[in-house]
C-alpha atoms as a PDB file:
ATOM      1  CA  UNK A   1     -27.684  21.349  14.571  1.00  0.00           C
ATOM      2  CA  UNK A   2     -26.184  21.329  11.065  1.00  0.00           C
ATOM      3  CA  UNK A   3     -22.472  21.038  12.530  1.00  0.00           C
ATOM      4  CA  UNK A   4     -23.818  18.051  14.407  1.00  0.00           C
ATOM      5  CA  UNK A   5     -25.404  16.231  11.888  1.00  0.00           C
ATOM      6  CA  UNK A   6     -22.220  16.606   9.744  1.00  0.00           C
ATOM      7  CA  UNK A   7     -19.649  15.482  12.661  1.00  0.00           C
ATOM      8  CA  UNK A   8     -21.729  12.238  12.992  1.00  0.00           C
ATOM      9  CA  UNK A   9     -21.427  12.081   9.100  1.00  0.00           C
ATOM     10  CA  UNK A  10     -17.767  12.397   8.978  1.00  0.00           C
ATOM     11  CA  UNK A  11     -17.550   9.810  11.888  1.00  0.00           C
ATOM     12  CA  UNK A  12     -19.618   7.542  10.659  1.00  0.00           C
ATOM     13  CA  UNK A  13     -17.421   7.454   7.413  1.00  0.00           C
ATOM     14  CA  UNK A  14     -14.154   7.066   9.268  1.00  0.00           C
ATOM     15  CA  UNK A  15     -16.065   3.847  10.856  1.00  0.00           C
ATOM     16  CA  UNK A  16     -17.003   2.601   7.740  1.00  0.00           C
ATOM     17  CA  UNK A  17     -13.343   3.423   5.880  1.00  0.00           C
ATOM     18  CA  UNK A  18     -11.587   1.700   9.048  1.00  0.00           C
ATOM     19  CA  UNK A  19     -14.230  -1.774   9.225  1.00  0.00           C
ATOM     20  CA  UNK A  20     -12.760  -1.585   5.131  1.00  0.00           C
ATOM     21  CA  UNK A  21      -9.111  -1.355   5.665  1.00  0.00           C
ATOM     22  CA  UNK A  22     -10.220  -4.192   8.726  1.00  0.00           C
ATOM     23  CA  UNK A  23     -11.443  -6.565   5.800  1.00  0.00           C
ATOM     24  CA  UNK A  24      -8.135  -6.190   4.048  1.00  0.00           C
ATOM     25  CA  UNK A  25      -5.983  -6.718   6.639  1.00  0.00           C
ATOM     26  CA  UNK A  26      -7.627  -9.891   7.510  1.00  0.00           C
ATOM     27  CA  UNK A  27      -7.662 -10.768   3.988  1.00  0.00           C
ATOM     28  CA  UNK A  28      -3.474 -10.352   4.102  1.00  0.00           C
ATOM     29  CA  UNK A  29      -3.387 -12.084   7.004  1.00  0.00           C
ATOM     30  CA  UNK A  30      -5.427 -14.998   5.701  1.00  0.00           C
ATOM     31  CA  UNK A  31      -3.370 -15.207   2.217  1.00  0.00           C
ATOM     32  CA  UNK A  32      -5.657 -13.804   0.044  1.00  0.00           C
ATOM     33  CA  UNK A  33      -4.082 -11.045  -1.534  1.00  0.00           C
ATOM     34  CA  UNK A  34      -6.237 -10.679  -4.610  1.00  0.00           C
ATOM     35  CA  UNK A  35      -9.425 -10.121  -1.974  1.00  0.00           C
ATOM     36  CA  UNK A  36      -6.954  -7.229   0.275  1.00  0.00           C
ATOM     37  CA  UNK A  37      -6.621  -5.323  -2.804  1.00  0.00           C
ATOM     38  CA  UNK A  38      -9.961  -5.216  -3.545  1.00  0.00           C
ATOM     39  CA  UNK A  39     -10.509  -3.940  -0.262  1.00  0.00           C
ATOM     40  CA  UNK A  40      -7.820  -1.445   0.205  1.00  0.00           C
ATOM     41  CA  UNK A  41      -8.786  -0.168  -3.168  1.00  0.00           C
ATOM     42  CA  UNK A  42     -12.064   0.693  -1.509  1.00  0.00           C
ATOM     43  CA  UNK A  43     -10.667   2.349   1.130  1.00  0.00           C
ATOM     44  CA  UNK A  44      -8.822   4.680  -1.491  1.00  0.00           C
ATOM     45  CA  UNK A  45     -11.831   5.831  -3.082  1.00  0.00           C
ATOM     46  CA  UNK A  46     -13.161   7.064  -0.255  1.00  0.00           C
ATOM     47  CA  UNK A  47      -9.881   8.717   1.006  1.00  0.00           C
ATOM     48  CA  UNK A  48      -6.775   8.740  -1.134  1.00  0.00           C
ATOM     49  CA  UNK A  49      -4.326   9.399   1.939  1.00  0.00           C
ATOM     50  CA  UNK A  50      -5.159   7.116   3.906  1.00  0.00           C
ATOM     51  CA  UNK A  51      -1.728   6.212   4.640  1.00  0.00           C
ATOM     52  CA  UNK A  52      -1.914   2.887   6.471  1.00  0.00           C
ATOM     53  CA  UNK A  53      -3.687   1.297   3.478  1.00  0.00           C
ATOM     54  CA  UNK A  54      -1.431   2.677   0.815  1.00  0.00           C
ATOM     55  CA  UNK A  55       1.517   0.872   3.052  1.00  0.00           C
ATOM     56  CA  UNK A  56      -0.206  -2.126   2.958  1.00  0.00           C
ATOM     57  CA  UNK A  57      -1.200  -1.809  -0.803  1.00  0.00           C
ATOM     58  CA  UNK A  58       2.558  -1.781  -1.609  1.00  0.00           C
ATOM     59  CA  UNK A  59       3.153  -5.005   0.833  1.00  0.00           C
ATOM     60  CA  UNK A  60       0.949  -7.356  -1.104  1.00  0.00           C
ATOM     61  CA  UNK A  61       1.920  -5.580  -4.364  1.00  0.00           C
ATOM     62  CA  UNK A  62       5.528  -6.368  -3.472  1.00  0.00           C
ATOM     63  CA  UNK A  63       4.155  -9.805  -2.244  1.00  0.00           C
ATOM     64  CA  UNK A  64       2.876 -10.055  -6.075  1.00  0.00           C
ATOM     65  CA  UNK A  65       6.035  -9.168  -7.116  1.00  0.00           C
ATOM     66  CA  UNK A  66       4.518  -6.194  -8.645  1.00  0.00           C
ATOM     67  CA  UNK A  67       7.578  -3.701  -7.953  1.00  0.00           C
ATOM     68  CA  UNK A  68       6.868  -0.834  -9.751  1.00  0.00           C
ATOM     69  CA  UNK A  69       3.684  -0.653  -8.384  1.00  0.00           C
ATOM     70  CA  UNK A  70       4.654  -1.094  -4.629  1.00  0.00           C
ATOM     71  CA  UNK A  71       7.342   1.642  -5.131  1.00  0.00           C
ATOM     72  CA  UNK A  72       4.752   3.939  -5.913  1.00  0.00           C
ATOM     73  CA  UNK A  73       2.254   3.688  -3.435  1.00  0.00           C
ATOM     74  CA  UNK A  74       4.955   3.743  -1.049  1.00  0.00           C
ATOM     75  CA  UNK A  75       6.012   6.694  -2.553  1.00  0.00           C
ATOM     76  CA  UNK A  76       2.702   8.110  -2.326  1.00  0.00           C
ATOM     77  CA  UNK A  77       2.195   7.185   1.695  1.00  0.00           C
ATOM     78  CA  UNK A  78       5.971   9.009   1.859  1.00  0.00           C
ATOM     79  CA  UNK A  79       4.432  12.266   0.189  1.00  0.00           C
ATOM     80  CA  UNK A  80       1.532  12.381   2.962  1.00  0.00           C
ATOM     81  CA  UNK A  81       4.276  11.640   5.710  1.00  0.00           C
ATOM     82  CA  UNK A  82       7.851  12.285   4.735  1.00  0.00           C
ATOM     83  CA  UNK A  83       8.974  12.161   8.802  1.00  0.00           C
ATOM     84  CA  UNK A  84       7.296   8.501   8.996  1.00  0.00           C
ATOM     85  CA  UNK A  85      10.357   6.221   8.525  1.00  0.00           C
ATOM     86  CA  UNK A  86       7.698   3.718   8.016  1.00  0.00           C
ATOM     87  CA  UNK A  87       7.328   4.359   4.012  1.00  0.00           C
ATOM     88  CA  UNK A  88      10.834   5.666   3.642  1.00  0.00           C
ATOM     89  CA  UNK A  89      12.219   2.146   4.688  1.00  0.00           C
ATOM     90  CA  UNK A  90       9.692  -0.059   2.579  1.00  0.00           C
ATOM     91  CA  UNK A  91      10.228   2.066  -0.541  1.00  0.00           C
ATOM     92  CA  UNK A  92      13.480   1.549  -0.339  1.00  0.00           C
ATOM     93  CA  UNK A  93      13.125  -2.051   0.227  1.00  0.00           C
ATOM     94  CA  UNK A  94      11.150  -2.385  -2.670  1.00  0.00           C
ATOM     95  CA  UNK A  95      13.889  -0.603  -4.754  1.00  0.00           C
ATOM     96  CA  UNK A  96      16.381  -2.846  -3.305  1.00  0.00           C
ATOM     97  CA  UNK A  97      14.586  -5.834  -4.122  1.00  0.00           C
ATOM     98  CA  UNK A  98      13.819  -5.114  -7.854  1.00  0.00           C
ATOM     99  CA  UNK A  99      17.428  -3.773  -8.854  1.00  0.00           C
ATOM    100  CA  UNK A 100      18.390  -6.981  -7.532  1.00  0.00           C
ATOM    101  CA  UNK A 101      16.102  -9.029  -9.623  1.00  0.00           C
ATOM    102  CA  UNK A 102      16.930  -7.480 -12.248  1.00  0.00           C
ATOM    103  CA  UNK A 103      21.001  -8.213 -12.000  1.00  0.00           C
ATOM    104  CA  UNK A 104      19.908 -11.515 -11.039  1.00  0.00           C
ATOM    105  CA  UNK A 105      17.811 -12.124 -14.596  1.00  0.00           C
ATOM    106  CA  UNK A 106      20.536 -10.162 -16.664  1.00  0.00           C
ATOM    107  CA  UNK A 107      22.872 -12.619 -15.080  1.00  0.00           C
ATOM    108  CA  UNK A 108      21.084 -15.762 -15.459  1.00  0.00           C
ATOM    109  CA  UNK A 109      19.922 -14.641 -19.129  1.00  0.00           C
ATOM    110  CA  UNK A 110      23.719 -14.824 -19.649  1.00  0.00           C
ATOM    111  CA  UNK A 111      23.545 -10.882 -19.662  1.00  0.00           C
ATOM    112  CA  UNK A 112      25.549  -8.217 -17.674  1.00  0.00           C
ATOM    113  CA  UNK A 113      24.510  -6.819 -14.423  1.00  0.00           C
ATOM    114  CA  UNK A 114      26.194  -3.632 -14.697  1.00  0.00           C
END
């Protein structure tokens, strides 16, 4: 009866984690980054690996141009699953992205890139 009780628990959670991610994905989807944060932060606090939301967490950080901070939730997703090409690629998009912001400002600040 116990086990029960707790396997409707545990389900009901999942529900209620998934409906959260939901919100933030709609939020992305609708342009309102500030609200899918909010969102997938919520998600995290009631389970740190959940790996689809700390993929999407480095999206709209990247959106935000918020590099360092998209690197390492991607990095973190990549530590959960290191065989999912999925957070592989984007972290290494994201790296991509800020070295090459960063030549481009040294360059256009009349500094070197190398």
């Amino acid at each position: 009866m116990m086990e029960g009780w707790r396997l409707r628990q545990t389900s009901r959670t999942n529900e209620e984690i998934e409906e959260e991610y939901g919100r933030g994905l709609s939020a992305v989807l609708e342009g309102r980054d500030d609200e899918a944060l909010r969102h997938f932060r919520a998600v995290l606090k009631r389970d740190s690996r959940h790996f689809n939301t700390l993929l999407k967490l480095g999206e709209v950080m990247r959106a935000q141009e918020r590099y360092d901070d998209a690197i390492e939730y991607h990095r973190k997703a990549h530590h959960l699953k290191d065989d999912d090409p999925r957070a592989a690629l984007r972290r290494s998009s994201k790296t991509t992205k800020r070295r090459a912001t960063s030549s481009t400002r040294a360059t256009s600040w009349g500094g070197s890139s190398a």
